[in-house]
Protein backbone atom coordinates (compact mmCIF):
# COMPACT_ATOMS: atom_id res chain seq x y z
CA UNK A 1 68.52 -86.98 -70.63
CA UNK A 2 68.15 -88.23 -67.05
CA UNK A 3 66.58 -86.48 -64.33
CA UNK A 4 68.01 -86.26 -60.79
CA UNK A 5 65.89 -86.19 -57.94
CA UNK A 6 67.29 -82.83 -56.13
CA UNK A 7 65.65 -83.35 -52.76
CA UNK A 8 67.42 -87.29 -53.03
CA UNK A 9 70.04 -85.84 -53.09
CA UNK A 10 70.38 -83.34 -50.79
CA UNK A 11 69.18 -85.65 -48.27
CA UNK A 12 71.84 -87.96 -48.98
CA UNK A 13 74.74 -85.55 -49.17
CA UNK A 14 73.54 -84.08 -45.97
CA UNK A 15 73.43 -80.51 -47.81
CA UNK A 16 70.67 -78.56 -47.42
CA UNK A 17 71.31 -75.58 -49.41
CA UNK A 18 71.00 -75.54 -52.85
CA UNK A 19 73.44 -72.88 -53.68
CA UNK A 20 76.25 -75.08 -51.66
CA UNK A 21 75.36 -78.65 -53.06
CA UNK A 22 76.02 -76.72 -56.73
CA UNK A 23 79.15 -76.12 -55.55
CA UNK A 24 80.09 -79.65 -54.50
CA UNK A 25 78.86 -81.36 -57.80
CA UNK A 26 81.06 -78.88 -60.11
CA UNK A 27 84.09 -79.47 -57.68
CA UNK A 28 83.22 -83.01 -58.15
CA UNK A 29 82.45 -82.78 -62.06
CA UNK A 30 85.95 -81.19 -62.05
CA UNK A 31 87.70 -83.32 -60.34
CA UNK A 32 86.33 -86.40 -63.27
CA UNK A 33 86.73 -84.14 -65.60
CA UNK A 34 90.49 -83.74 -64.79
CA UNK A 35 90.81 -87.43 -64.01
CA UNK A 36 88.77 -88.50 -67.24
CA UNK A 37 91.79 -89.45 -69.05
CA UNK A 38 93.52 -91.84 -67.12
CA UNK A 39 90.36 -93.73 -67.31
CA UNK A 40 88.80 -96.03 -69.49
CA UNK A 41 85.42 -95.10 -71.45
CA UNK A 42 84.27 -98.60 -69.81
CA UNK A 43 84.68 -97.15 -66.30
CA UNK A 44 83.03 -93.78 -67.32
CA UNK A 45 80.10 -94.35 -69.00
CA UNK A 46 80.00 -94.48 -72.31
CA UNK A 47 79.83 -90.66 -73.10
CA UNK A 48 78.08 -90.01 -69.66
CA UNK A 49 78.93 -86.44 -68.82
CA UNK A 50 81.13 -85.67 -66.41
CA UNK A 51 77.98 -83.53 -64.06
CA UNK A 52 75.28 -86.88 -64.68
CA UNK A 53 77.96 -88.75 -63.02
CA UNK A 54 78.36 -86.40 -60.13
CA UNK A 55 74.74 -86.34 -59.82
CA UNK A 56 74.67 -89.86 -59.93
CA UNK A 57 77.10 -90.77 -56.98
CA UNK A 58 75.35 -88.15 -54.80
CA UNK A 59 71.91 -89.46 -55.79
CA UNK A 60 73.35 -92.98 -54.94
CA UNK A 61 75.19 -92.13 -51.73
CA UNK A 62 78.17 -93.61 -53.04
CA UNK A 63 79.56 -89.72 -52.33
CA UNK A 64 80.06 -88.18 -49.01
CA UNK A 65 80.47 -84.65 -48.19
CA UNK A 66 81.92 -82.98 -45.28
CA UNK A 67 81.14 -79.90 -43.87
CA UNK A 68 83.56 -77.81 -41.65
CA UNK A 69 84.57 -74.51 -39.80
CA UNK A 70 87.01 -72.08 -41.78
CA UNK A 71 89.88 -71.21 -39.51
CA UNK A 72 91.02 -67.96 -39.62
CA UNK A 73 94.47 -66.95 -38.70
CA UNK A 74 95.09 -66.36 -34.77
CA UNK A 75 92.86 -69.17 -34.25
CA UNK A 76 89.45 -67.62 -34.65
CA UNK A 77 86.66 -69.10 -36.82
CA UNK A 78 83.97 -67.85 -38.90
CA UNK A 79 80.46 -68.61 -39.72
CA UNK A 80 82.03 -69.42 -43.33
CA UNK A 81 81.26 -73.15 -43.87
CA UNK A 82 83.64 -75.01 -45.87
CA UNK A 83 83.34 -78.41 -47.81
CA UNK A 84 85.21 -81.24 -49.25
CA UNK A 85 83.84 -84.12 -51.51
CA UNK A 86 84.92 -87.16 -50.86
């Protein structure tokens, strides 16, 4: 089992709260997950779970994340933060 250095990563990712950056490795565990089988178990990881490699490209900055504003209808905003992996 490998251990991820938490504050690494939320350095790197640029998120500060713990409760968000959970949110942004299962969307990005999801999103290999759903793309797992068009790939190869060369470009995976052999048996590397789908979270240790989310982990793993936030840990290594090879992941960005971007934070926005959530537009509300009329043109308003909130304080609601939104986020997208990249």
């Amino acid at each position: 089992m490998k251990f991820f250095d938490v504050d690494k990563i939320k350095k790197n990712s640029g998120v500060s709260n713990k409760y968000l950056l959970t949110t942004v490795v299962a969307a990005r565990a999801r999103s290999l997950s759903e793309d797992r089988g068009s790939r190869t178990l060369e470009e995976t990881g052999k048996g590397e779970k789908v979270i240790s490699i989310a982990l793993s490209e936030l840990e290594s900055d090879k992941l960005s994340v971007k934070m926005g504003v959530v537009e509300e209808e009329g043109g308003s905003s909130s304080d609601e933060e939104s986020g997208s992996v990249e």
